[in-house]
N, C-alpha and C. Protein backbone atom coordinates (compact mmCIF):
# COMPACT_ATOMS: atom_id res chain seq x y z
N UNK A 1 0.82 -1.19 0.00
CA UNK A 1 0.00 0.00 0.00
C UNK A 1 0.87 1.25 0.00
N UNK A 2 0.05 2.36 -0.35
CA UNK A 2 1.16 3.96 -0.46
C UNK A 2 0.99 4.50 0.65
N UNK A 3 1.78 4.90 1.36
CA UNK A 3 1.85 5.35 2.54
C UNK A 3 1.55 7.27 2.42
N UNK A 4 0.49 7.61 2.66
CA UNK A 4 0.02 8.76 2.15
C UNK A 4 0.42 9.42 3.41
N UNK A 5 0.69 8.99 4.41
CA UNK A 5 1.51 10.09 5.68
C UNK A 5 2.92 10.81 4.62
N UNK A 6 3.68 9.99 4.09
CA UNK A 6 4.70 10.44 3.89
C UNK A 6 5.16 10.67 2.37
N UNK A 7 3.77 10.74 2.17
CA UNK A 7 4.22 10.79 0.06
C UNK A 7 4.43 13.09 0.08
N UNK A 8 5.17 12.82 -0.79
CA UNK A 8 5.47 14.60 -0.66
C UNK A 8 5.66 15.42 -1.85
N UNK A 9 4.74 14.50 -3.07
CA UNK A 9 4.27 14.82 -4.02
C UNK A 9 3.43 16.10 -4.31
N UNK A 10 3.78 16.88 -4.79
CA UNK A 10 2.74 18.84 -4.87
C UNK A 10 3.10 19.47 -3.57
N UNK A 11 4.85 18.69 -2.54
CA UNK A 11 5.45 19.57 -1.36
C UNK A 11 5.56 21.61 -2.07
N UNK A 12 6.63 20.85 -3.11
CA UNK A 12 7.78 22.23 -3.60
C UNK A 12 5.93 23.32 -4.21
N UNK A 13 4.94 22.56 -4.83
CA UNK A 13 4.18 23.30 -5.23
C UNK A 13 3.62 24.40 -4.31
N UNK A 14 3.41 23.41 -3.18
CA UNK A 14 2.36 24.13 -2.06
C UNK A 14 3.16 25.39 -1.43
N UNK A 15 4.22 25.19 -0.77
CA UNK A 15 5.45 25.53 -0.47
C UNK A 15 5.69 27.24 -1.25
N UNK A 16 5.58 26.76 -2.60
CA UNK A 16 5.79 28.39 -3.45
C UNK A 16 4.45 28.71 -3.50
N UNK A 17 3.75 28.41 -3.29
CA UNK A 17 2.31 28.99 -3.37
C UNK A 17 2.25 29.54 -2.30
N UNK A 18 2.79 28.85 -1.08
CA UNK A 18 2.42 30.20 0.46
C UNK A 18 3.63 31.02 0.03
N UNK A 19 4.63 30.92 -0.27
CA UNK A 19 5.83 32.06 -0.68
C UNK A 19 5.15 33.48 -1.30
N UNK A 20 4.48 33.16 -2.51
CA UNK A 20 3.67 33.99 -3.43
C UNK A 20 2.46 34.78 -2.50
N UNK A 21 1.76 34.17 -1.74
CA UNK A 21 1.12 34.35 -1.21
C UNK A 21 1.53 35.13 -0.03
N UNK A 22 2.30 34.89 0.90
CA UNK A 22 2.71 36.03 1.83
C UNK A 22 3.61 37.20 1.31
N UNK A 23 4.16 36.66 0.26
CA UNK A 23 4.96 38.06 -0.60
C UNK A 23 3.62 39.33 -1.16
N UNK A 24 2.40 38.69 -1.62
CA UNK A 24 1.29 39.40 -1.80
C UNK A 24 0.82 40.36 -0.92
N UNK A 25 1.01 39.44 0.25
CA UNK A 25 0.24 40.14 1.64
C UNK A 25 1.21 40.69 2.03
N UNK A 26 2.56 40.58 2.27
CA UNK A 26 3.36 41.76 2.48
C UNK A 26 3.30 43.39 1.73
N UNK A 27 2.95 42.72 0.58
CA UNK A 27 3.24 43.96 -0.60
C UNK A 27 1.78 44.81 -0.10
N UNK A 28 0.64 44.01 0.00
CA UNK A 28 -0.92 44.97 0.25
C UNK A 28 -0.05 45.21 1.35
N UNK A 29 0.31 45.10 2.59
CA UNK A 29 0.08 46.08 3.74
C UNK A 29 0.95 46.96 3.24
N UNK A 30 2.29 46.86 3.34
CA UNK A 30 3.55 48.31 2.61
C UNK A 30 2.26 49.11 2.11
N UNK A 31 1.74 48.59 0.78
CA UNK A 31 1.22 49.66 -0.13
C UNK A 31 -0.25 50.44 1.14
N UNK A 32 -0.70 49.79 1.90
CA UNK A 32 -1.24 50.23 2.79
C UNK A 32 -1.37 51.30 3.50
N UNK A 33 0.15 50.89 3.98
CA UNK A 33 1.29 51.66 5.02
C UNK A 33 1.62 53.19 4.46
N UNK A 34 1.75 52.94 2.97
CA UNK A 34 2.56 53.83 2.47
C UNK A 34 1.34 55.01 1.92
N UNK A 35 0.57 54.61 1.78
CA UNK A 35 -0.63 55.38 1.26
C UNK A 35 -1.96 56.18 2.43
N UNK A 36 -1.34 56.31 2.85
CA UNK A 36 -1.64 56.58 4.41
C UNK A 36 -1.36 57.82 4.48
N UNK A 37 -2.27 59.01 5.04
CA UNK A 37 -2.01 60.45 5.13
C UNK A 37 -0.65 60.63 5.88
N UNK A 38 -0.60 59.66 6.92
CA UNK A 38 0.50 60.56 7.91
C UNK A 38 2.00 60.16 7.49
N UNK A 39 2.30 58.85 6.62
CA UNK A 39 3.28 58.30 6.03
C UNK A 39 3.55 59.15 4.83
N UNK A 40 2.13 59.67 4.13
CA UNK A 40 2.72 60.31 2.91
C UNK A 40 3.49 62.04 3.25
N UNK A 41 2.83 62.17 4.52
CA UNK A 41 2.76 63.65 4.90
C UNK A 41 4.63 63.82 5.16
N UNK A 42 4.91 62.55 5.88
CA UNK A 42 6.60 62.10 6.75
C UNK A 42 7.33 62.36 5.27
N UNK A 43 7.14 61.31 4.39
CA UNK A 43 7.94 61.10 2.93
C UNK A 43 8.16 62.50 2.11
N UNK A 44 6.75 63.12 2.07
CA UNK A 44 6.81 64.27 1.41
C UNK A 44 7.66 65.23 1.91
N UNK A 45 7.53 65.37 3.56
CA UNK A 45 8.64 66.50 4.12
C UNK A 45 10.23 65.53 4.11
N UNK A 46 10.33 64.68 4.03
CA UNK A 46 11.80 64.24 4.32
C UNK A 46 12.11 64.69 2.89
N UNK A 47 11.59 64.54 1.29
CA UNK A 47 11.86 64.75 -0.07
C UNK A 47 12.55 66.02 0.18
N UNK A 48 11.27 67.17 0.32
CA UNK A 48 11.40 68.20 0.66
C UNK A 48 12.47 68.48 0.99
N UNK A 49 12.98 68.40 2.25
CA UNK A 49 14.39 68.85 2.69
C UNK A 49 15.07 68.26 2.39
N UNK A 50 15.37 66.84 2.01
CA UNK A 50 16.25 66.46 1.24
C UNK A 50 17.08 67.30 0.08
N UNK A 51 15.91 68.24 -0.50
CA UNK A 51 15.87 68.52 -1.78
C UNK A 51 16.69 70.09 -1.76
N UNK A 52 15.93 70.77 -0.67
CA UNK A 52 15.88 71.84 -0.22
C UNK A 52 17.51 72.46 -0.04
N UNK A 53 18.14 73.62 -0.81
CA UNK A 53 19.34 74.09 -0.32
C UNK A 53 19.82 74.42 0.97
């Protein structure tokens, strides 16, 4: 008989599929994060003086 505890056939598939998948959900929150009044308000003044003589 096949011992279906230990067959690991569609492992590497499943495996890159949560990879893809938390790389997704990383990327929505950042873009989240980043789109956010008080994050854009921080970025815009750091440009600013960055920029600024």
């Amino acid at each position: 008989m096949h011992d279906f505890l230990h067959d690991e056939t569609g492992s590497v598939s499943v495996e890159y599929a949560l990879c893809v998948m938390g790389a997704a959900l990383l990327g929505g929150v950042l873009i989240a994060i980043l789109i956010s009044d008080q994050v854009s308000a921080a970025l815009t003044k750091i440009i600013i003086d960055a920029l600024s003589p």
